[in-house]
Protein backbone atom coordinates (compact mmCIF):
# COMPACT_ATOMS: atom_id res chain seq x y z
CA UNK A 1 145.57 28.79 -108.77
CA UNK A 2 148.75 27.64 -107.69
CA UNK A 3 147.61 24.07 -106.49
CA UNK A 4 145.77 22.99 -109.55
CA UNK A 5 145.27 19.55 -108.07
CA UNK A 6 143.07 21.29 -105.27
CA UNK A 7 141.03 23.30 -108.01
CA UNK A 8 137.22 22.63 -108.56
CA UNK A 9 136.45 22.91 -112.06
CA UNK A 10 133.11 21.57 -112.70
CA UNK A 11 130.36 24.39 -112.27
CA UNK A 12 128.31 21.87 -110.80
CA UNK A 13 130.60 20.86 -107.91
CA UNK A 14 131.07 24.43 -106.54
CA UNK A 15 127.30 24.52 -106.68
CA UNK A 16 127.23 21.40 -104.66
CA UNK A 17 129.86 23.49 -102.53
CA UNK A 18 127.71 26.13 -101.84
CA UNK A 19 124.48 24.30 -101.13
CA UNK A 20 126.91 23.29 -98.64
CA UNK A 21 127.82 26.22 -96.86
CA UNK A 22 125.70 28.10 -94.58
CA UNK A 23 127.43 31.77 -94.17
CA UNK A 24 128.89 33.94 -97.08
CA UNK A 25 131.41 36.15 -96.68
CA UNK A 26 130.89 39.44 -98.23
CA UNK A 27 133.91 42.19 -98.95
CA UNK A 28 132.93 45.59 -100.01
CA UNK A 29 135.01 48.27 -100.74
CA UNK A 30 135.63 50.70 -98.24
CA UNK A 31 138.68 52.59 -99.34
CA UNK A 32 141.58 52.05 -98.10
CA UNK A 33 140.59 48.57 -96.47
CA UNK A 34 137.96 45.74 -97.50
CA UNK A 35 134.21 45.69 -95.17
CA UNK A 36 133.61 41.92 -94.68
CA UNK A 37 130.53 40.94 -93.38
CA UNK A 38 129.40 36.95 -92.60
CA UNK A 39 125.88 37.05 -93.94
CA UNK A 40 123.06 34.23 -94.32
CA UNK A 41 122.59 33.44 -98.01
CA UNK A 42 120.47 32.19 -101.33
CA UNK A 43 121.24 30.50 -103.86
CA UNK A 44 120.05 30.90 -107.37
CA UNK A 45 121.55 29.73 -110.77
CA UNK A 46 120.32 31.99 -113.88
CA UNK A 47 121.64 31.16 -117.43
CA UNK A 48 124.54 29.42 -116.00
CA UNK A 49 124.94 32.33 -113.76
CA UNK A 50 125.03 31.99 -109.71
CA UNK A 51 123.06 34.92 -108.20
CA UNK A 52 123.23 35.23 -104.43
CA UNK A 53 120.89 36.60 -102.20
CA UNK A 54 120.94 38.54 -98.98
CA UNK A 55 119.02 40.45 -96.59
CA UNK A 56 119.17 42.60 -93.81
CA UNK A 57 117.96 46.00 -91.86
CA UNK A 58 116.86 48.54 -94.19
CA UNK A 59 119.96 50.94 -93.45
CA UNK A 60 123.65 50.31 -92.78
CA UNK A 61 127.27 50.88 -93.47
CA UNK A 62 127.15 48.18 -96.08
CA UNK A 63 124.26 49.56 -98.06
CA UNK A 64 126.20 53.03 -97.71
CA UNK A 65 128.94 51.21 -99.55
CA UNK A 66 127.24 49.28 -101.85
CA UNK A 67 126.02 53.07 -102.84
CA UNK A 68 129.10 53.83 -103.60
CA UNK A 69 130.56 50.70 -105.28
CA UNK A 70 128.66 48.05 -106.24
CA UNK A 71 131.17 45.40 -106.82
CA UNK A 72 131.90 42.71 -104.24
CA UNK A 73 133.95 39.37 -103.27
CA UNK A 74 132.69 37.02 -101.59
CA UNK A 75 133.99 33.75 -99.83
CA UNK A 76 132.08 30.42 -98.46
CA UNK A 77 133.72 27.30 -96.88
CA UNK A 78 132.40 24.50 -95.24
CA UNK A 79 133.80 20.58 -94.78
CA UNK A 80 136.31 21.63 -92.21
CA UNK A 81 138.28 18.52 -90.37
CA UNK A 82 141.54 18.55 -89.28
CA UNK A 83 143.68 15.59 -89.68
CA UNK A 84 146.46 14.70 -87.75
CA UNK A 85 149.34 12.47 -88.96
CA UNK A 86 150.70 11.09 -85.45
CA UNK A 87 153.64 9.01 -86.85
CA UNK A 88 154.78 12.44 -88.85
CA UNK A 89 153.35 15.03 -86.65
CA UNK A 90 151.95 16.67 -89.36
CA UNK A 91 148.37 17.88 -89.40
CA UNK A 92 146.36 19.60 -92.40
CA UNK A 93 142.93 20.69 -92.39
CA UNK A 94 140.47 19.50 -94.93
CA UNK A 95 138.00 21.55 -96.99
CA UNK A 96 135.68 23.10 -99.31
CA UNK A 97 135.79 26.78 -100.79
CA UNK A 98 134.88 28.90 -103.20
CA UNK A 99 135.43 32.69 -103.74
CA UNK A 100 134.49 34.98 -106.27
CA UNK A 101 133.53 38.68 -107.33
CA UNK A 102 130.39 40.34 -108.87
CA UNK A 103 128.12 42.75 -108.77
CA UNK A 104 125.17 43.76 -106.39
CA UNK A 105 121.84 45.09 -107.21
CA UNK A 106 118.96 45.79 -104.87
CA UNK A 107 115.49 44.15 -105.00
CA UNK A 108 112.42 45.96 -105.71
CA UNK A 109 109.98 45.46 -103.44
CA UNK A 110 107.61 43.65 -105.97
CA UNK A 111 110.39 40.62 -106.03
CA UNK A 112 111.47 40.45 -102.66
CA UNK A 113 108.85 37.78 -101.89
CA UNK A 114 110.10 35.46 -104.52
CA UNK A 115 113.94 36.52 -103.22
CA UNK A 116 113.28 35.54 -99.66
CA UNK A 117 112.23 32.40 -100.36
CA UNK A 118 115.05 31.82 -102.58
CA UNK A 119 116.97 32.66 -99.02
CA UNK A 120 114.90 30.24 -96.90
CA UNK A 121 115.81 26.97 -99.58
CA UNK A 122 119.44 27.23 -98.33
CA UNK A 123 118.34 26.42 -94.52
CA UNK A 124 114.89 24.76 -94.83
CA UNK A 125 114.69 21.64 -96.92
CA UNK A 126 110.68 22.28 -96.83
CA UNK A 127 109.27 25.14 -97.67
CA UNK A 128 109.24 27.55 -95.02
CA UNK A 129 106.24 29.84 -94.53
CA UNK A 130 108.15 32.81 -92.86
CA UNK A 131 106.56 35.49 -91.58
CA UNK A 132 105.80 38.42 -94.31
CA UNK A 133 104.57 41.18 -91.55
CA UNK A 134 108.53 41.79 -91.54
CA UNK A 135 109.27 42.13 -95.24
CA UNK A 136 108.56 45.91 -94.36
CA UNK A 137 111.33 46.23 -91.93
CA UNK A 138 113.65 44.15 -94.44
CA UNK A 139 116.19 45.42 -97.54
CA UNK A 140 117.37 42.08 -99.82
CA UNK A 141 119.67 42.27 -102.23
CA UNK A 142 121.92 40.00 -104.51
CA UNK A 143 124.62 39.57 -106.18
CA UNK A 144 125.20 38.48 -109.62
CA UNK A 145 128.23 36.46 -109.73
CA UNK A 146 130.60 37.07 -112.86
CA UNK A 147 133.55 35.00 -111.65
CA UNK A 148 134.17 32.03 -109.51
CA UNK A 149 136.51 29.23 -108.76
CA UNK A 150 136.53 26.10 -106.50
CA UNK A 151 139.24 24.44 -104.05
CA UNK A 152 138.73 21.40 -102.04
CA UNK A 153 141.09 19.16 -100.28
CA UNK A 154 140.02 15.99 -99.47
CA UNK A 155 141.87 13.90 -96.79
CA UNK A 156 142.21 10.24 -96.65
CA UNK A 157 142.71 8.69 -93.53
């Protein structure tokens, strides 16, 4: 990372980071350019091991892909406020981030119960008793995270 002052070392903090966030970016690799798609996410931490869930329609150029190649980046970033420096006319923006790469796997239908709700703690503080008649209609997947790193700049004003 080229600004190590910026860097987020401690697990915990890009955990914090993404608890923070509330879309993931997802790249996929579709030849000769990446597939990014903004998705609504989960959060789970296994062994020391961030797993990230998703969900969507049950068919779609991303599941085509994933087919194919089941490695993936992803991005999140959230804390955005831009500060202006009047007397300099400088402005910077300040933020949060992490990115990373792993691998996705698809949920059987026996744990997609248990992986929704893992989906529904990111946006509901309660527990959230979401409607299972659509679980049918709905493919979830995750992906197991094998590398990550953290940036934040923080602003004083």
């Amino acid at each position: 990372m080229r600004r190590s002052d910026r860097e987020v070392t401690e697990f915990e903090d890009m955990i914090a980071i993404i608890k923070a966030c509330d879309v993931c970016r997802l790249a996929l690799n579709n030849g000769e350019y990446p597939y990014i798609l903004p998705l609504n996410f989960g959060l789970a931490v296994v062994d020391n091991r961030i797993e990230l869930y998703f969900h969507g329609a049950l068919e779609g150029t991303k599941y085509d892909l994933m087919e194919k190649d089941n490695r993936a980046s992803f991005e999140m970033d959230c804390s955005h406020k831009l500060v202006t420096q009047e007397d300099t006319g400088n402005c910077t923006m300040a933020y949060k981030s992490v990115i990373g790469q792993g691998y996705i796997e698809m949920i059987p239908e026996e744990e997609k119960y248990n992986a929704l709700c893992i989906l529904m703690k990111q946006y509901h503080k309660e527990e959230f008793a979401f409607n299972k008649a659509v679980m049918p209609q709905t493919k979830v997947f995750k992906l197991v995270v094998e590398h990550v790193t953290g940036k934040e700049r923080v602003v004083k004003e």
